[in-house]
Protein backbone atom coordinates (compact mmCIF):
# COMPACT_ATOMS: atom_id res chain seq x y z
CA UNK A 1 0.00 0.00 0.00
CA UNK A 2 1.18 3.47 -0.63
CA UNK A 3 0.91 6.63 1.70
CA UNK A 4 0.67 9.85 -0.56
CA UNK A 5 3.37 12.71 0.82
CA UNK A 6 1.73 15.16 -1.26
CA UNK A 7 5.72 16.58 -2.20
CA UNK A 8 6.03 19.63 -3.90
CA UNK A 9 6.60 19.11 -7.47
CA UNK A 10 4.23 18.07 -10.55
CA UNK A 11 0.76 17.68 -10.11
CA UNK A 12 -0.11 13.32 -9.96
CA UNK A 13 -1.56 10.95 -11.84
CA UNK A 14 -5.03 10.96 -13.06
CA UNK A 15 -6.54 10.50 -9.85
CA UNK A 16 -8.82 6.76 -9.99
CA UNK A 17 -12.24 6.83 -8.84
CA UNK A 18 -13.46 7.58 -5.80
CA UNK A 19 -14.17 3.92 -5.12
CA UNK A 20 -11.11 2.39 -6.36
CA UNK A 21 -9.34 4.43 -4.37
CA UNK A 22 -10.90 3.61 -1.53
CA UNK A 23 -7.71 1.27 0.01
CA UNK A 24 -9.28 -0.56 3.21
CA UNK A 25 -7.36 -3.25 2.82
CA UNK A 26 -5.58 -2.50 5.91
CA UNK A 27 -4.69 -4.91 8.64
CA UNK A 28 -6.35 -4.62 12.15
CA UNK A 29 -6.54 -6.85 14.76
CA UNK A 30 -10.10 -8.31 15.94
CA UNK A 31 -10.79 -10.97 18.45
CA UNK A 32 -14.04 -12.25 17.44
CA UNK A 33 -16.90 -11.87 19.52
CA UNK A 34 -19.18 -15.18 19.22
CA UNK A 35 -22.74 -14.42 19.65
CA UNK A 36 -23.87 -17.54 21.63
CA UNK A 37 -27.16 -19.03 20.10
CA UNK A 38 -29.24 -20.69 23.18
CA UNK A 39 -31.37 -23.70 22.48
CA UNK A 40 -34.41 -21.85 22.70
CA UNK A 41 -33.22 -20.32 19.71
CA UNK A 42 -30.93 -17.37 18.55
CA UNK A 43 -30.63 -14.19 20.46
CA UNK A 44 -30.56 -10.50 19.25
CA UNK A 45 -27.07 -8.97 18.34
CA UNK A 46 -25.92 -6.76 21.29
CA UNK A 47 -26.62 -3.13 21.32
CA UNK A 48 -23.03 -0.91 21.20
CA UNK A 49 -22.19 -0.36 25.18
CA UNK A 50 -21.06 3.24 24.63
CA UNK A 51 -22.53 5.50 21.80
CA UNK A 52 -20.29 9.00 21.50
CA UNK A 53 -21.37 11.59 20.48
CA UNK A 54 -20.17 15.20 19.39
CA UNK A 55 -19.69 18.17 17.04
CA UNK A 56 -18.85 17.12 13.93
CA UNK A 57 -16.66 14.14 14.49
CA UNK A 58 -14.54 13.35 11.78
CA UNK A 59 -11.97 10.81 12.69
CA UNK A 60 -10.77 7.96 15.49
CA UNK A 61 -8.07 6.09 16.54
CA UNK A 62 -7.63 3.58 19.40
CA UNK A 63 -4.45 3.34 21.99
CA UNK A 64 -5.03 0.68 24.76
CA UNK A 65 -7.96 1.21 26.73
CA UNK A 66 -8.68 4.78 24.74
CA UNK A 67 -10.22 6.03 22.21
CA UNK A 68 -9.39 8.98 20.93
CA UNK A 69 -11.91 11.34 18.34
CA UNK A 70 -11.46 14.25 16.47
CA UNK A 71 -13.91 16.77 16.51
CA UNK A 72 -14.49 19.82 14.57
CA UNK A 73 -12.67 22.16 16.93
CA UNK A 74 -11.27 19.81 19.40
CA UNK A 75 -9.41 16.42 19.93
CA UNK A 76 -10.87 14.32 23.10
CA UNK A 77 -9.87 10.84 24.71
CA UNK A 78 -12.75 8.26 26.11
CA UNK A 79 -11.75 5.41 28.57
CA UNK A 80 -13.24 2.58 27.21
CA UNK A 81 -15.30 0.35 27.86
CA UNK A 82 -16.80 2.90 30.38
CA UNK A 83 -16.80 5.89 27.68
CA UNK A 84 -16.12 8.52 30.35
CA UNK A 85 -14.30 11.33 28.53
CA UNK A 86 -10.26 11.57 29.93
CA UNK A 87 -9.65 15.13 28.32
CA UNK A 88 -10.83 17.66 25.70
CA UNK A 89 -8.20 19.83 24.23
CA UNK A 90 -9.66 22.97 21.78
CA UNK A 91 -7.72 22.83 18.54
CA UNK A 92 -7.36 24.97 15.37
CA UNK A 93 -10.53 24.16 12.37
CA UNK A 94 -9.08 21.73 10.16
CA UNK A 95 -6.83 19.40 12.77
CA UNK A 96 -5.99 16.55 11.77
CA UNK A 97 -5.80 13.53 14.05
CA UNK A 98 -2.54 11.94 12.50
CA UNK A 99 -1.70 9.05 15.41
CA UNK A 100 -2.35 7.55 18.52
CA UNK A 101 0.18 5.16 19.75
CA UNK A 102 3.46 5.00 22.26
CA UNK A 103 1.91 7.42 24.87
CA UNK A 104 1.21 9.96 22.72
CA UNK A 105 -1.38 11.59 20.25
CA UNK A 106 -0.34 13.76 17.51
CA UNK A 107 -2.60 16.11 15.35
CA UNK A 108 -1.63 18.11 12.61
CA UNK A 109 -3.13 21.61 12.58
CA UNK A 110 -2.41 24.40 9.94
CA UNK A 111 0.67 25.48 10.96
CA UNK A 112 1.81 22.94 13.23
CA UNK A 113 2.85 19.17 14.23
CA UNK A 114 1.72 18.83 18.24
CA UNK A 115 2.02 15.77 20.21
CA UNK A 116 -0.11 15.33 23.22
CA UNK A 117 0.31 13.26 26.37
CA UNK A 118 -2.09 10.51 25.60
CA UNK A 119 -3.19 10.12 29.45
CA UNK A 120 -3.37 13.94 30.22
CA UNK A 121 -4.09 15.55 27.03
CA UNK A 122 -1.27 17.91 28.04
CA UNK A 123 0.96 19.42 25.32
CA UNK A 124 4.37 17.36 25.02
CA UNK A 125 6.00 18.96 22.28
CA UNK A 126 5.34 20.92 18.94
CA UNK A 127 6.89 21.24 15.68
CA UNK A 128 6.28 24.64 14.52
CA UNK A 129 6.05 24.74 10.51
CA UNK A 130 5.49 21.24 10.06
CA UNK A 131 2.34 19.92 7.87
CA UNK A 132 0.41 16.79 8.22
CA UNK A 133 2.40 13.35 8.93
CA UNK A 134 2.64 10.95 6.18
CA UNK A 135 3.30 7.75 8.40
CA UNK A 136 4.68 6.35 11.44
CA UNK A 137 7.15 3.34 12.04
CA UNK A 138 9.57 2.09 15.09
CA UNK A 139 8.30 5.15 16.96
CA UNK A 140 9.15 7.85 14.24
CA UNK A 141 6.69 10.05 12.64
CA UNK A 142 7.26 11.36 8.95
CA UNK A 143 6.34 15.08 8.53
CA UNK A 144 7.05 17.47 6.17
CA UNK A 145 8.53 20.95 6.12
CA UNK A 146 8.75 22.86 2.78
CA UNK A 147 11.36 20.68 0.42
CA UNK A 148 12.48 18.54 3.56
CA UNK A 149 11.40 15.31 4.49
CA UNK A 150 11.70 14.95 8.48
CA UNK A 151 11.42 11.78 10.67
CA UNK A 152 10.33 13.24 14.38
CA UNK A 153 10.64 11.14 17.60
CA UNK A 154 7.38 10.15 18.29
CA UNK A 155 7.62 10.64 22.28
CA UNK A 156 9.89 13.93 22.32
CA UNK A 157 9.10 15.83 18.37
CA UNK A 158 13.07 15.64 18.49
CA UNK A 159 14.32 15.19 14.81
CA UNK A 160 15.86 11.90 14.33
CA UNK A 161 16.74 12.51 10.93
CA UNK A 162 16.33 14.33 7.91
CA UNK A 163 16.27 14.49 4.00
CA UNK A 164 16.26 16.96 1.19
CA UNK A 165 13.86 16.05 -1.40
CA UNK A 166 14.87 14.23 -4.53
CA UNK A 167 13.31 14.73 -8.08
CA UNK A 168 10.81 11.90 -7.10
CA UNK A 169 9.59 10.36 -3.44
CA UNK A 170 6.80 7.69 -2.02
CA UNK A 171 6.55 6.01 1.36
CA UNK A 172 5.56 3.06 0.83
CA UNK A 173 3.59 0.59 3.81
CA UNK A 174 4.18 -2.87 4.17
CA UNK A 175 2.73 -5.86 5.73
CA UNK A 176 3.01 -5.79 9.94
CA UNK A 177 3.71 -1.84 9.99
CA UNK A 178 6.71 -1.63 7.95
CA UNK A 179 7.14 1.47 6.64
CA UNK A 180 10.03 2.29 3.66
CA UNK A 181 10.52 5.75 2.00
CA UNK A 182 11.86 5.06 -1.90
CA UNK A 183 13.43 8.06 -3.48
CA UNK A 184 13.62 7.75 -7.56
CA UNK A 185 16.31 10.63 -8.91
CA UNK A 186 16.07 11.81 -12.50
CA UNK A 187 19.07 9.87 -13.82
CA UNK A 188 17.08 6.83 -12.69
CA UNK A 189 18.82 5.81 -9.27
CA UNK A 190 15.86 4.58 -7.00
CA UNK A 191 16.97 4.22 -3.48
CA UNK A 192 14.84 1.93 -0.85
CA UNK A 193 15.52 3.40 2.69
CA UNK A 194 14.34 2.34 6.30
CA UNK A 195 11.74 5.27 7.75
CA UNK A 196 12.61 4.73 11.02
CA UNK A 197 16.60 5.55 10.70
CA UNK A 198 16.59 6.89 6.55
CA UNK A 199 19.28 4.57 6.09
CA UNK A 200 19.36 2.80 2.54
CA UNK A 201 18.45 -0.71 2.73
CA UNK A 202 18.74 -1.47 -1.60
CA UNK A 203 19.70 0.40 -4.56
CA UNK A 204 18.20 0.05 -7.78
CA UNK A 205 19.46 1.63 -11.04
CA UNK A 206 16.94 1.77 -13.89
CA UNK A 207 18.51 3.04 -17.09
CA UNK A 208 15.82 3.37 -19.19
CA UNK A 209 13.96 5.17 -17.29
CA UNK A 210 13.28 8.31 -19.04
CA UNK A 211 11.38 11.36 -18.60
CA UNK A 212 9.11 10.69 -16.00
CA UNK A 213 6.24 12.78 -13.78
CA UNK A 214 5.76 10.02 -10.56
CA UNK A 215 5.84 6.05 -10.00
CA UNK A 216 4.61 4.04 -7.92
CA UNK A 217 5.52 0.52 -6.26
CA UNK A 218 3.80 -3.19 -5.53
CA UNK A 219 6.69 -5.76 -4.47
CA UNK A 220 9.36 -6.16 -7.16
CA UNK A 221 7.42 -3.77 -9.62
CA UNK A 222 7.99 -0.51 -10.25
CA UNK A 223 5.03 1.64 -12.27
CA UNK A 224 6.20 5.01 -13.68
CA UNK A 225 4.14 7.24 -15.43
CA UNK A 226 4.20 10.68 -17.54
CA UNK A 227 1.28 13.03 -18.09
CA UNK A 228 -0.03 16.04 -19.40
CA UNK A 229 -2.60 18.06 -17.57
CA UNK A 230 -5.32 15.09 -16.76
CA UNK A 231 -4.36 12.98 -19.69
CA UNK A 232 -1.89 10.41 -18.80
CA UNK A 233 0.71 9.90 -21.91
CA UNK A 234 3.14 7.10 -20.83
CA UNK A 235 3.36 4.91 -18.50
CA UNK A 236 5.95 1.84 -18.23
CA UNK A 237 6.50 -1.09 -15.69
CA UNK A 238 10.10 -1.96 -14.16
CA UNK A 239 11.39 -5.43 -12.85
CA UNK A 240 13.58 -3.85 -9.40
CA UNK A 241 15.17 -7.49 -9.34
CA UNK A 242 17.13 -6.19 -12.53
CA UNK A 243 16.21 -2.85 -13.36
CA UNK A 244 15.05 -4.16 -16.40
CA UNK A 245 12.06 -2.16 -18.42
CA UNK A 246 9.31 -5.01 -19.01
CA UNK A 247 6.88 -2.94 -20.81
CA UNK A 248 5.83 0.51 -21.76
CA UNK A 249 2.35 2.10 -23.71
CA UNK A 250 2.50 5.04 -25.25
CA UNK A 251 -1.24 5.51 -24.37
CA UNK A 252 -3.80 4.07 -22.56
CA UNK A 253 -6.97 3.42 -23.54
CA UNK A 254 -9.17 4.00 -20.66
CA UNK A 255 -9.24 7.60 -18.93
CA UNK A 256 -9.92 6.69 -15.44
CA UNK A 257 -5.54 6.61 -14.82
CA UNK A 258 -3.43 3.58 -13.53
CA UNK A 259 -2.67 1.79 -10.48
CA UNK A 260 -2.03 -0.46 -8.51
CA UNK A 261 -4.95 -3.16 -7.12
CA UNK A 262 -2.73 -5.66 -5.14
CA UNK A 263 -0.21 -7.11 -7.39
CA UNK A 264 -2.12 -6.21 -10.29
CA UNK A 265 -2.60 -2.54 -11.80
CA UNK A 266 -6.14 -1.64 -12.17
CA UNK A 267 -7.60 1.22 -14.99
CA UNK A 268 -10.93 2.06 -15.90
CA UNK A 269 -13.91 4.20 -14.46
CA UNK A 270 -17.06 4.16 -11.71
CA UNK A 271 -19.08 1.10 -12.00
CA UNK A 272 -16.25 -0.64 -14.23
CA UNK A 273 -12.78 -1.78 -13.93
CA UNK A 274 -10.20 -3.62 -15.81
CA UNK A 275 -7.18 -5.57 -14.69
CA UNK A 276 -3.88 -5.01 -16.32
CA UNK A 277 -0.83 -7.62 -16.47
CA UNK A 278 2.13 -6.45 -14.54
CA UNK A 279 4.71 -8.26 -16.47
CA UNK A 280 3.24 -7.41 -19.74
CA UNK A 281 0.63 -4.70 -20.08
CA UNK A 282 -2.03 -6.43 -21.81
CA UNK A 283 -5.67 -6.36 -20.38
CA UNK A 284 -7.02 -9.63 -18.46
CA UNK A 285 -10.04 -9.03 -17.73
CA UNK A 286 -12.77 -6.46 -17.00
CA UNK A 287 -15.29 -6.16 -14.31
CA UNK A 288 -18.72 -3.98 -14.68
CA UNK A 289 -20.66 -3.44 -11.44
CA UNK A 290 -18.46 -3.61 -9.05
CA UNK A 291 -15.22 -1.32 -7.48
CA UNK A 292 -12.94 -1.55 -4.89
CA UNK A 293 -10.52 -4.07 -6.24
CA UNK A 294 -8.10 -5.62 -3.44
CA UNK A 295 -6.10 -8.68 -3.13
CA UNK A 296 -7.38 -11.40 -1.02
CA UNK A 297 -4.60 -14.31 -2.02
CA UNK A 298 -2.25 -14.97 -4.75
CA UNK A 299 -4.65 -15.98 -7.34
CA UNK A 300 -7.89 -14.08 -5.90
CA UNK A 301 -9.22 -10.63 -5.45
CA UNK A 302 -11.46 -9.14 -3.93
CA UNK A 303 -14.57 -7.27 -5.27
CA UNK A 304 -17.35 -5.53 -3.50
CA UNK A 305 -19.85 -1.75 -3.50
CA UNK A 306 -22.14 -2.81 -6.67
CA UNK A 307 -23.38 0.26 -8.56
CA UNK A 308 -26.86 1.14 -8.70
CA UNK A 309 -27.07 -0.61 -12.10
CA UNK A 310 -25.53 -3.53 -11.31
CA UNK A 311 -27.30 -6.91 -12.35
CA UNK A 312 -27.69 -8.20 -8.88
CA UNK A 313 -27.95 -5.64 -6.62
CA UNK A 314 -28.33 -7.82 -3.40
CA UNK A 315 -25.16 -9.40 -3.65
CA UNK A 316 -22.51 -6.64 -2.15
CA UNK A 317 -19.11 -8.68 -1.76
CA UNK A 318 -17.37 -11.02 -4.00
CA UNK A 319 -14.23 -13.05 -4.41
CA UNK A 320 -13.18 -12.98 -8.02
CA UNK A 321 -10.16 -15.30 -9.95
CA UNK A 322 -7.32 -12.60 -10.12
CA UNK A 323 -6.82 -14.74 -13.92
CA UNK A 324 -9.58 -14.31 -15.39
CA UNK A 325 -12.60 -12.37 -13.23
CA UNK A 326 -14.97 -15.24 -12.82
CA UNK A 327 -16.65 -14.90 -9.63
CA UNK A 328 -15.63 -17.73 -7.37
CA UNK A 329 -17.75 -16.74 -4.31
CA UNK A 330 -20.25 -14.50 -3.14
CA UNK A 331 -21.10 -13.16 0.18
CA UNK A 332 -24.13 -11.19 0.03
CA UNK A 333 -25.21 -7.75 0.33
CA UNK A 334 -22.23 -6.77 3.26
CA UNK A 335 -20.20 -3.78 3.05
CA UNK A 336 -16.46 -4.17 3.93
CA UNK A 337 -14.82 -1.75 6.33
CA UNK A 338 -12.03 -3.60 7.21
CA UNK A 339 -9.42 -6.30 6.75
CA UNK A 340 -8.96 -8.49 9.58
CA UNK A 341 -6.14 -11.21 10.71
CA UNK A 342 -6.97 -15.04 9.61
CA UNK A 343 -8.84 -14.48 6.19
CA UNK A 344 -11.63 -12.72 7.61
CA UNK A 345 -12.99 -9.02 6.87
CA UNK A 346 -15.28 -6.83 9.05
CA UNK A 347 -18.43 -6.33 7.23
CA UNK A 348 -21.57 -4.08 8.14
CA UNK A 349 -25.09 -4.89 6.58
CA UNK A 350 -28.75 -3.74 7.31
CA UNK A 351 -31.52 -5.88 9.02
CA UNK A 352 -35.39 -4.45 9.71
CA UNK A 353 -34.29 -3.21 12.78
CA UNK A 354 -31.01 -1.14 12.03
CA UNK A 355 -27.29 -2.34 10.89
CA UNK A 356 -25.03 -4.68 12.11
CA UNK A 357 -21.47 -5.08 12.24
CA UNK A 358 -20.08 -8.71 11.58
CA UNK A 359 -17.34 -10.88 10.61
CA UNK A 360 -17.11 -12.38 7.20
CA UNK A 361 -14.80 -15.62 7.17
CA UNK A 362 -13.16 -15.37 3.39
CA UNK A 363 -12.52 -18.99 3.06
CA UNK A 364 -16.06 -20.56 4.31
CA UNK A 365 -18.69 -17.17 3.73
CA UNK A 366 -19.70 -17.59 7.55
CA UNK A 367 -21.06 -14.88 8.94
CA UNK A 368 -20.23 -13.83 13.43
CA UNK A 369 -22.58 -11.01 14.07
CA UNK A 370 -20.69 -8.69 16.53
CA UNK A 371 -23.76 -6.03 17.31
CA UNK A 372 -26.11 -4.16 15.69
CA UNK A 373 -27.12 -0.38 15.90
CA UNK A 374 -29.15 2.28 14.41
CA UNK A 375 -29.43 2.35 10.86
CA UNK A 376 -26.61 3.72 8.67
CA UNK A 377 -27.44 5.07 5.46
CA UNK A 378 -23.66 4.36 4.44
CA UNK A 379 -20.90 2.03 5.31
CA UNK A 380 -19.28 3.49 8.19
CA UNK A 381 -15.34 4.53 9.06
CA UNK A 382 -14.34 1.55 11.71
CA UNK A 383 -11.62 0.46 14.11
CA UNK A 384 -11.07 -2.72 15.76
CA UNK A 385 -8.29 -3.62 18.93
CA UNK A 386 -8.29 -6.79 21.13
CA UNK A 387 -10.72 -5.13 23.23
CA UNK A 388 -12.83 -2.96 21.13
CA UNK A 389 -14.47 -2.54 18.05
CA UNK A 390 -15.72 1.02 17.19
CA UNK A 391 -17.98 2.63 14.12
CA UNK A 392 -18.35 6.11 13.22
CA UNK A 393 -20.93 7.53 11.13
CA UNK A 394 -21.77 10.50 12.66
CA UNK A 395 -21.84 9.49 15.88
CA UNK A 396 -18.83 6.55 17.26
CA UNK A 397 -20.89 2.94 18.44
CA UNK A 398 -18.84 0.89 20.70
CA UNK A 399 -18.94 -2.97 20.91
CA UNK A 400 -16.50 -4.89 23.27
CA UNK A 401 -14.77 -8.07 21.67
């Protein structure tokens, strides 16, 4: 997965659709909550045991037993499972909440990176001139200032290291946190270095690289791409094992841009998307319907939000063959909101009396009910801890695991 820095520099890639570019494949950790069914029969889902609410919340993040939200003009901690509210601290319009982990919570307002004492809410330290975090590894934050690239100590805001910026950057986020900054110079040196120390772990040379506006990496593949206004005018695949070019169009057919949808590169528009060969460019397959593209295993993906046109409108999650697009399985009208540990997703779907919030097991289709609430018109922003799992849409439900 890749974490945007938002560098100064050339304006990106056409941007994908909304819904392809909604990544939540991103690992949490759930323990599941069984719903026991009695003899007498099965029971109702259990109601959330803390509903939050507040003025305008628009994100949350979970540290231990706390959950922290932000608000529209302040950042606040609960104690959970209780939901009694730690602290309140007033912040600038337009904070962002950027972490909370290690002690500490960090927001990003407009013209500052502050970390808070997560138990107090008490200032700790603050960056002055800093904008919003890109990502955080090994207890370093990654923030930007003007054409620098800083990594902050997440306990302290001391500077543990720091970087000019080359002609081209990502950070790039791996499986079980890892977090790698790759810097791609003009004369086609790409450089692979460790966020939490900027040390260079591998160098890459790619020599026919060429004029380029951006890339963009997935394991041992490097996509680089070239554009003009919104139009996208080259775009070319590398092999970083040898730094060999393995294929590069001139044009691409489909407007909607290029990128990358697991270990496959994905182009195409709302309500259709087609699946482009790594290793050689050519289309596989196309898929109309559906969005939100993911990888579920090596030869699978993962397809789900049908359009309003779509054939079968009931069916809201399917597993697809990453070969060809056959649907292999389908899982019924369930919205995924998360990835989860074991081959299992967290799912939300709507009953007569409200929505619930379940499991999905990938491999069997079974479905562990965790709670249910009011109704949400949409699927909502969730978290899940060992102890916790927590919905927001509009107002933050709470269900212990």
């Amino acid at each position: 997965m890749v974490i945007d820095l938002d560098l100064p520099g050339p304006a990106g890639p056409p941007t994908p659709p909304r819904a392809a570019r909604r990544r939540w494949w991103v690992p949490v950790l759930l323990v599941a909550l069984l719903v026991p069914v009695p003899s007498g029969g099965p029971v109702t889902p259990p109601a959330p045991v803390v509903v939050l609410d507040g003025d305008g919340i628009g994100d949350l993040r979970a540290d231990g037993d706390a959950l922290v939200l932000m608000l529209r003009t302040a950042v606040a901690a609960y104690r959970m499972p209780a939901g009694d509210r730690r602290w309140s601290v007033p912040v600038e319009a337009g904070t962002q909440l950027v972490t909370a982990a290690g002690g500490r919570v960090v927001v990003a307002g407009p013209s500052a990176l502050v970390g808070l004492d997560a138990a107090t809410g008490a200032e700790v330290w603050r960056r002055d001139g800093l904008q919003a975090t890109a990502a955080s590894t090994g207890g370093v934050l990654i923030a930007r200032a003007g054409e620098r690239l800083l990594g902050l100590d997440l306990g302290t805001g001391a500077v543990r290291w720091e970087l000019a910026t080359p002609s081209f950057r990502r950070v790039l986020a791996g499986a079980g946190g890892r977090v790698e900054i790759a810097d791609l110079d003009a004369g086609g040196t790409l450089r692979i270095r460790d966020a939490a120390t900027a040390a260079v772990t591998r160098t890459v040379s790619l020599p026919d690289l060429g004029a380029i506006d951006g890339f963009d990496i997935s394991g041992e593949r490097l996509l680089a791409y070239s554009f003009e206004r919104s139009t996208l005018l080259n775009t070319a695949v590398f092999d970083l094992t040898s730094g060999r070019r393995l294929w590069r169009h001139t044009t691409m057919a489909a407007g909607g841009g290029l990128w990358w949808c697991g270990a496959l590169l994905c182009t195409g528009s709302v309500g259709r998307t087609t699946v482009v060969d790594p290793d050689t460019g050519a289309e596989r397959w196309s898929l109309s319907g559906w969005a939100d593209l993911g990888p579920f295993d090596a030869g699978h993906m993962w397809a789900t939000v049908p359009t309003p046109n779509a054939a079968d409108p009931a069916v809201g999650a399917v597993v697809v063959d990453a070969a060809t697009g056959r649907i292999v399985r389908r899982f019924g009208a369930w919205d995924v909101v998360a990835a989860l540990p074991g081959r299992a997703v967290l799912v939300t779907g709507r009953n007569p009396g409200g929505s619930l919030i379940a499991r999905l097991d990938l491999d069997t289709g079974a479905v562990t009910v965790l709670g249910r609430t009011e109704h949400w018109p949409a699927a909502p922003q969730c978290i899940a801890t060992a102890t916790l799992v927590a919905c927001h849409r509009e107002r933050v439900s709470v269900w212990r695991t």
